[in-house]
N, C-alpha and C. Protein backbone atom coordinates (compact mmCIF):
# COMPACT_ATOMS: atom_id res chain seq x y z
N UNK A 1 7.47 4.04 13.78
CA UNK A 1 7.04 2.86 13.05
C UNK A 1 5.61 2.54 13.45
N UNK A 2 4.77 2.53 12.41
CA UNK A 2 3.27 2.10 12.65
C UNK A 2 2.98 0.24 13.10
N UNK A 3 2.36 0.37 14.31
CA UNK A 3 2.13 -0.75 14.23
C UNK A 3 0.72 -1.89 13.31
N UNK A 4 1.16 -2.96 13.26
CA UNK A 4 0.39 -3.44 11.81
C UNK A 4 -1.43 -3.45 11.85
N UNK A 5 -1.86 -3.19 12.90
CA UNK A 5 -3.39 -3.09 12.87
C UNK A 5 -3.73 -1.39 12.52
N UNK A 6 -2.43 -0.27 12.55
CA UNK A 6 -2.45 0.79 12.15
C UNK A 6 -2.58 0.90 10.98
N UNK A 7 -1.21 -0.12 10.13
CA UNK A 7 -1.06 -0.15 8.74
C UNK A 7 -2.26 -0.54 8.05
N UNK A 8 -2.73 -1.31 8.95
CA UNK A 8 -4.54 -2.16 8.00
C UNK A 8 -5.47 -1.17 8.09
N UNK A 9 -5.26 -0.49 9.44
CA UNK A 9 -6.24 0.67 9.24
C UNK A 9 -6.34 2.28 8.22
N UNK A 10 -5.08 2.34 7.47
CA UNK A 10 -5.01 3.20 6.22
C UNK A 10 -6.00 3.11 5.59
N UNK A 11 -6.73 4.21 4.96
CA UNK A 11 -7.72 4.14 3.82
C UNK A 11 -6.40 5.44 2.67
N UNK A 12 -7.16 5.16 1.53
CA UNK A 12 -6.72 5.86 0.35
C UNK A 12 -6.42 7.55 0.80
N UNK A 13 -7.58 7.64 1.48
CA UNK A 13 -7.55 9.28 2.00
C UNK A 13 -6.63 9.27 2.97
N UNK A 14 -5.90 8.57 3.65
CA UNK A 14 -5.13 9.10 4.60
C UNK A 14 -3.76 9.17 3.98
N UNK A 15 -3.17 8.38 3.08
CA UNK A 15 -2.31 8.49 2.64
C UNK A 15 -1.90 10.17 1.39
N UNK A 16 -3.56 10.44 0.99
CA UNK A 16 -3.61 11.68 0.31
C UNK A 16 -3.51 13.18 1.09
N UNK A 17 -3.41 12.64 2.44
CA UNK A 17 -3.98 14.27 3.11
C UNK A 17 -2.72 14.59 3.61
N UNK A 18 -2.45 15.90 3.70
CA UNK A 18 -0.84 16.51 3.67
C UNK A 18 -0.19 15.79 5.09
N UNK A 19 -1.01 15.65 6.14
CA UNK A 19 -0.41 14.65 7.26
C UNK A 19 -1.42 13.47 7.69
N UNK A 20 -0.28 12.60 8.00
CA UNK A 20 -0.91 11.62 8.15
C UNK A 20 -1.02 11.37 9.73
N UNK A 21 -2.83 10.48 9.77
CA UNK A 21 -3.13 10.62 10.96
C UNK A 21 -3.30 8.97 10.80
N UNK A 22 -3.11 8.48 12.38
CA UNK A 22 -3.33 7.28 12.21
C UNK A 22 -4.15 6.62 13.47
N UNK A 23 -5.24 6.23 13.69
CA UNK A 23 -5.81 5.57 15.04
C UNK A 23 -5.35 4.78 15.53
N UNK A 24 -4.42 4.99 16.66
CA UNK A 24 -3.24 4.38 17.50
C UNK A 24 -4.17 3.44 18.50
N UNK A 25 -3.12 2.57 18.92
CA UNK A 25 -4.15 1.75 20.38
C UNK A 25 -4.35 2.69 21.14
N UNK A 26 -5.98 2.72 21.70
CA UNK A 26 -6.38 3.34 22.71
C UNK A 26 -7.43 3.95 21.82
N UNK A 27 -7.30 4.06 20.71
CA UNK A 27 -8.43 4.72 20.09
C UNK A 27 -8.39 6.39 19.59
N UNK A 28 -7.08 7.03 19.86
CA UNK A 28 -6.96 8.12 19.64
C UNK A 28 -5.81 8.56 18.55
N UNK A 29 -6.01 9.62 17.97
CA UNK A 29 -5.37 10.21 16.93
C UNK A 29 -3.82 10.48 16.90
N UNK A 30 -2.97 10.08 16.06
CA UNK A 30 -1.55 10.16 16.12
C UNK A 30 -1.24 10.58 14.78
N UNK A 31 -0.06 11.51 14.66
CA UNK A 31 1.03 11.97 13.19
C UNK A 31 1.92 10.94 13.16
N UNK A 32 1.96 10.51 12.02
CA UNK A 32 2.60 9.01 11.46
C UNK A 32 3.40 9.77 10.90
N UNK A 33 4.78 9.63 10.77
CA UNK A 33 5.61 10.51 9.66
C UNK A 33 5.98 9.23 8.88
N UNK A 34 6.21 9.83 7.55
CA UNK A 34 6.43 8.86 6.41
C UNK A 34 7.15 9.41 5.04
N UNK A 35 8.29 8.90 4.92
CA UNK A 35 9.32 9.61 3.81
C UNK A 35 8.65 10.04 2.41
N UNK A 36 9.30 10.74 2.02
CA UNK A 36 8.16 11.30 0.56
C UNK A 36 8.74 9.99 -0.55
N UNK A 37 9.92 8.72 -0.40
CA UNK A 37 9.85 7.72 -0.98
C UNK A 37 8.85 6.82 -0.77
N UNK A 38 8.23 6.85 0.56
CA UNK A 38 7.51 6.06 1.14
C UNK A 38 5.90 6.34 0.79
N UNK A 39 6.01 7.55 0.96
CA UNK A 39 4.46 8.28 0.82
C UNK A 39 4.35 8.01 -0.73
N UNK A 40 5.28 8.48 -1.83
CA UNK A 40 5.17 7.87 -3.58
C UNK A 40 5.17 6.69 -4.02
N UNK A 41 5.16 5.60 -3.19
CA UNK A 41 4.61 4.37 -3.53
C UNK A 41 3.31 4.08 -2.91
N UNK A 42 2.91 4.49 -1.59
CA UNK A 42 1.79 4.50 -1.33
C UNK A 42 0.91 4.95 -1.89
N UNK A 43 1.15 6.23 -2.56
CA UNK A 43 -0.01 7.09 -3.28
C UNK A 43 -0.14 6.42 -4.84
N UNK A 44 0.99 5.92 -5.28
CA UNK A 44 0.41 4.62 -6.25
C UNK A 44 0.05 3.93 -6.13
N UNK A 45 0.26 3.18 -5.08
CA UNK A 45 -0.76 1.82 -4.19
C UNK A 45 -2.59 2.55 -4.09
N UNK A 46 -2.85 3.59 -3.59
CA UNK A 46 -4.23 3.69 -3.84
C UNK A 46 -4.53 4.50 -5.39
N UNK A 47 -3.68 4.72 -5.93
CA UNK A 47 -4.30 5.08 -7.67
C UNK A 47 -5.72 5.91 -7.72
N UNK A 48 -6.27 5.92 -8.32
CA UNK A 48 -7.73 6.24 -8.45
C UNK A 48 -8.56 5.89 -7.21
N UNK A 49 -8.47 5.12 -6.55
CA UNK A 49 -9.42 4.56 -5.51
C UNK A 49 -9.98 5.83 -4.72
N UNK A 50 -11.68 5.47 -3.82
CA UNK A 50 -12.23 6.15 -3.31
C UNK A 50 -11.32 6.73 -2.20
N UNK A 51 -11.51 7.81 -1.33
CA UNK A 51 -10.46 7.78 -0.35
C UNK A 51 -11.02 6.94 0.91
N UNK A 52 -12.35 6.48 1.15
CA UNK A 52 -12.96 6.01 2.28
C UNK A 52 -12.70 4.47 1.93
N UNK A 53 -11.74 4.05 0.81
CA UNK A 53 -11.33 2.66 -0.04
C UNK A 53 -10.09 2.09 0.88
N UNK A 54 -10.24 1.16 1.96
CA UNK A 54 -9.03 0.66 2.65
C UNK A 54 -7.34 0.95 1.60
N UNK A 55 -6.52 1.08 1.68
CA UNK A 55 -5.59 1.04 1.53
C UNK A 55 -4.67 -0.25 1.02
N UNK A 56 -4.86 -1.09 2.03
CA UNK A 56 -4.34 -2.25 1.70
C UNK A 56 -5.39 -3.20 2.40
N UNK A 57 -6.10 -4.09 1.11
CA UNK A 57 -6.65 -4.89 1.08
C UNK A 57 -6.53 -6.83 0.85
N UNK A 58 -7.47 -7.53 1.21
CA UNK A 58 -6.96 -8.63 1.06
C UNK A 58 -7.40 -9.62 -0.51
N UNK A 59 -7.56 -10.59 -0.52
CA UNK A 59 -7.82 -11.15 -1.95
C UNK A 59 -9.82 -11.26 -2.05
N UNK A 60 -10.75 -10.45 -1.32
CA UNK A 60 -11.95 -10.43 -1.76
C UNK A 60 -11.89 -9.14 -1.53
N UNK A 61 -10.90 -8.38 -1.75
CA UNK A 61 -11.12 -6.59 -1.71
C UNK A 61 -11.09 -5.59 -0.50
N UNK A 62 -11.32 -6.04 0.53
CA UNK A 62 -11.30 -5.95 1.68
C UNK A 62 -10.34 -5.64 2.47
N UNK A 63 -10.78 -4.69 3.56
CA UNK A 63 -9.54 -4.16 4.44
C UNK A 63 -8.77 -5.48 4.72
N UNK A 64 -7.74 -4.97 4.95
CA UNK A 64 -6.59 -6.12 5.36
C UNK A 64 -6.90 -6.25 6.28
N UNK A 65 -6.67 -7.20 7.19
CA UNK A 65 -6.19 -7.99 8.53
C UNK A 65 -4.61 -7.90 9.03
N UNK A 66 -4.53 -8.10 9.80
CA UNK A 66 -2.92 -8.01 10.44
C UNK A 66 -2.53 -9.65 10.14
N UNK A 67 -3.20 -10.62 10.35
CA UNK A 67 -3.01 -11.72 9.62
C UNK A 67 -2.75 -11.64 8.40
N UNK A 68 -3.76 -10.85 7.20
CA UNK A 68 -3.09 -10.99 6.26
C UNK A 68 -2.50 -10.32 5.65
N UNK A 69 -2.11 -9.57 6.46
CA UNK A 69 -1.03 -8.30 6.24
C UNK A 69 0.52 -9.04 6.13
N UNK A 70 0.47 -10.00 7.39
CA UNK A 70 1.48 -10.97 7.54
C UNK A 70 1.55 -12.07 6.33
N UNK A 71 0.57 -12.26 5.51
CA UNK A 71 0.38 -13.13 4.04
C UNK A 71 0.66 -12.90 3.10
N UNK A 72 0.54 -11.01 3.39
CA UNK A 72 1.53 -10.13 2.08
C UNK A 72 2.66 -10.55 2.21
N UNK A 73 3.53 -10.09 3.26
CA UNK A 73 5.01 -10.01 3.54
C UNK A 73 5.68 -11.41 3.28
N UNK A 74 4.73 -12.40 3.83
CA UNK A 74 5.44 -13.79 3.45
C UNK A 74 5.67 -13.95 2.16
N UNK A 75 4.52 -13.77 1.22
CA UNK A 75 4.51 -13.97 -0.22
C UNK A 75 5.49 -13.15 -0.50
N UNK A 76 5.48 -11.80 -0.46
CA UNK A 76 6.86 -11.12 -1.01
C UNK A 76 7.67 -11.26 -0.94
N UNK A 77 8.27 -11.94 0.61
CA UNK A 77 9.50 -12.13 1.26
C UNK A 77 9.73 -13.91 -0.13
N UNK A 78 8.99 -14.51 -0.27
CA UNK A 78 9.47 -15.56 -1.33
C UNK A 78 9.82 -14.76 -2.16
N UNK A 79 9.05 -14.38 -2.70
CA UNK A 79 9.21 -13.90 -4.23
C UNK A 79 10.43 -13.28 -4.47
N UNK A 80 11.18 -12.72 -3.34
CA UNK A 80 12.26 -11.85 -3.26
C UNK A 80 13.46 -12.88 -2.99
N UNK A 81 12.88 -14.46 -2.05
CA UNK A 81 13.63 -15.37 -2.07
C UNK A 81 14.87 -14.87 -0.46
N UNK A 82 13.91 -13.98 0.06
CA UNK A 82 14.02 -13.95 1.52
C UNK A 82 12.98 -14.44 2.63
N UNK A 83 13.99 -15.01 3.63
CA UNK A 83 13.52 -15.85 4.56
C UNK A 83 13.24 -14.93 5.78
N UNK A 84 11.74 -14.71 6.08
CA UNK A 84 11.22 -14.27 7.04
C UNK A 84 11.60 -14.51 8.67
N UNK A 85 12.07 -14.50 9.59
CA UNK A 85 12.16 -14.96 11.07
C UNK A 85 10.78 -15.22 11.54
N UNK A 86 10.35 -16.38 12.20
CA UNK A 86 9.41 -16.51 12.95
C UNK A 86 9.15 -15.51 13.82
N UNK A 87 8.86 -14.21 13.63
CA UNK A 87 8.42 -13.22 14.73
C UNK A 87 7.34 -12.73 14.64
N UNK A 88 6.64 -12.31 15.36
CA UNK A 88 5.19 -11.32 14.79
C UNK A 88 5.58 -10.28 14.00
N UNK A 89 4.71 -9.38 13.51
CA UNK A 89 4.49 -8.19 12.73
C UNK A 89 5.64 -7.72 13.69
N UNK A 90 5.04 -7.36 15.12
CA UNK A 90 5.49 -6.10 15.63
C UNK A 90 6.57 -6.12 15.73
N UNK A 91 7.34 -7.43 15.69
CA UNK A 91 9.34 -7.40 15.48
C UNK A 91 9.44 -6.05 14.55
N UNK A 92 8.62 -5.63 13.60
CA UNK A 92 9.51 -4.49 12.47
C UNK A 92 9.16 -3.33 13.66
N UNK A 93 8.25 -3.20 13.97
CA UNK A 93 8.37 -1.98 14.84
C UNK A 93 9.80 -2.00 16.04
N UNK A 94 9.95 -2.61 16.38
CA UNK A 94 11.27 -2.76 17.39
C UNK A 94 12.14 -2.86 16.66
N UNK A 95 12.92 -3.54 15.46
CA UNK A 95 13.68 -3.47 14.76
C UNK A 95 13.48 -1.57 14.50
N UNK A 96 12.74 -1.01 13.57
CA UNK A 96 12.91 0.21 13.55
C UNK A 96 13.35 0.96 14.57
N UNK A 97 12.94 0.75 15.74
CA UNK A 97 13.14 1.53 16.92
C UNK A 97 14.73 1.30 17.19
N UNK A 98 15.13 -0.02 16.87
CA UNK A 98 16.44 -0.10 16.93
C UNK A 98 17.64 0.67 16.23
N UNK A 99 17.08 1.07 15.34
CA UNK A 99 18.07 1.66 14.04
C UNK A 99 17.64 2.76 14.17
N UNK A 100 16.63 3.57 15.00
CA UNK A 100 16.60 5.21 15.21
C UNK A 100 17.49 5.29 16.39
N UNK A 101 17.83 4.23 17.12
CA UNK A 101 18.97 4.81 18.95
C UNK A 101 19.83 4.64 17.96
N UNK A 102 20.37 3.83 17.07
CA UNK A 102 21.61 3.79 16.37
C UNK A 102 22.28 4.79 15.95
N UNK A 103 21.09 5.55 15.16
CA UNK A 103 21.24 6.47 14.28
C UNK A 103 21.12 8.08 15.15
């Protein structure tokens, strides 16, 4: 599970290149694995865009923030008419981690 200053750090090209690399804390290079359901909505999420074009951006175009990365999820989580838990981002990374010992 990527953590969310990873996810902000996606550009268009990383999601296009046969593996995905992602600049982990510490500053160094990591293989992100990502389902080919996962990877086919992403690669519609950047459409046409440049590949050096952030990925997920905020409302003046712009790389996301982990703040408002967290502004996406809230808004969606309404719209879907689910109630978010007061946790940070990184709860989904531990939640994931939870359901891979499960599994």
């Amino acid at each position: 599970a990527l953590r969310a200053a990873e996810v902000c750090g996606l550009s268009c090209g990383h999601i296009r290149a046969q593996r995905l690399h992602v600049r982990s804390k510490g500053g160094h290079l990591d293989v992100a694995f990502v389902s080919p359901a996962t990877r086919a909505v992403l690669l519609e999420l950047a459409g046409e865009r440049a590949d050096d074009e952030p990925l997920f951006r905020d409302w003046n175009n712009r790389g996301c923030t982990t703040r408002g990365l967290r502004g996406i999820l809230q808004r969606l989580a309404r719209r879907a008419g689910i109630a978010l838990p007061p946790r940070p981002l990184h709860a989904f990374r531990h939640y994931a981690a939870r359901q891979w010992v499960k599994a």
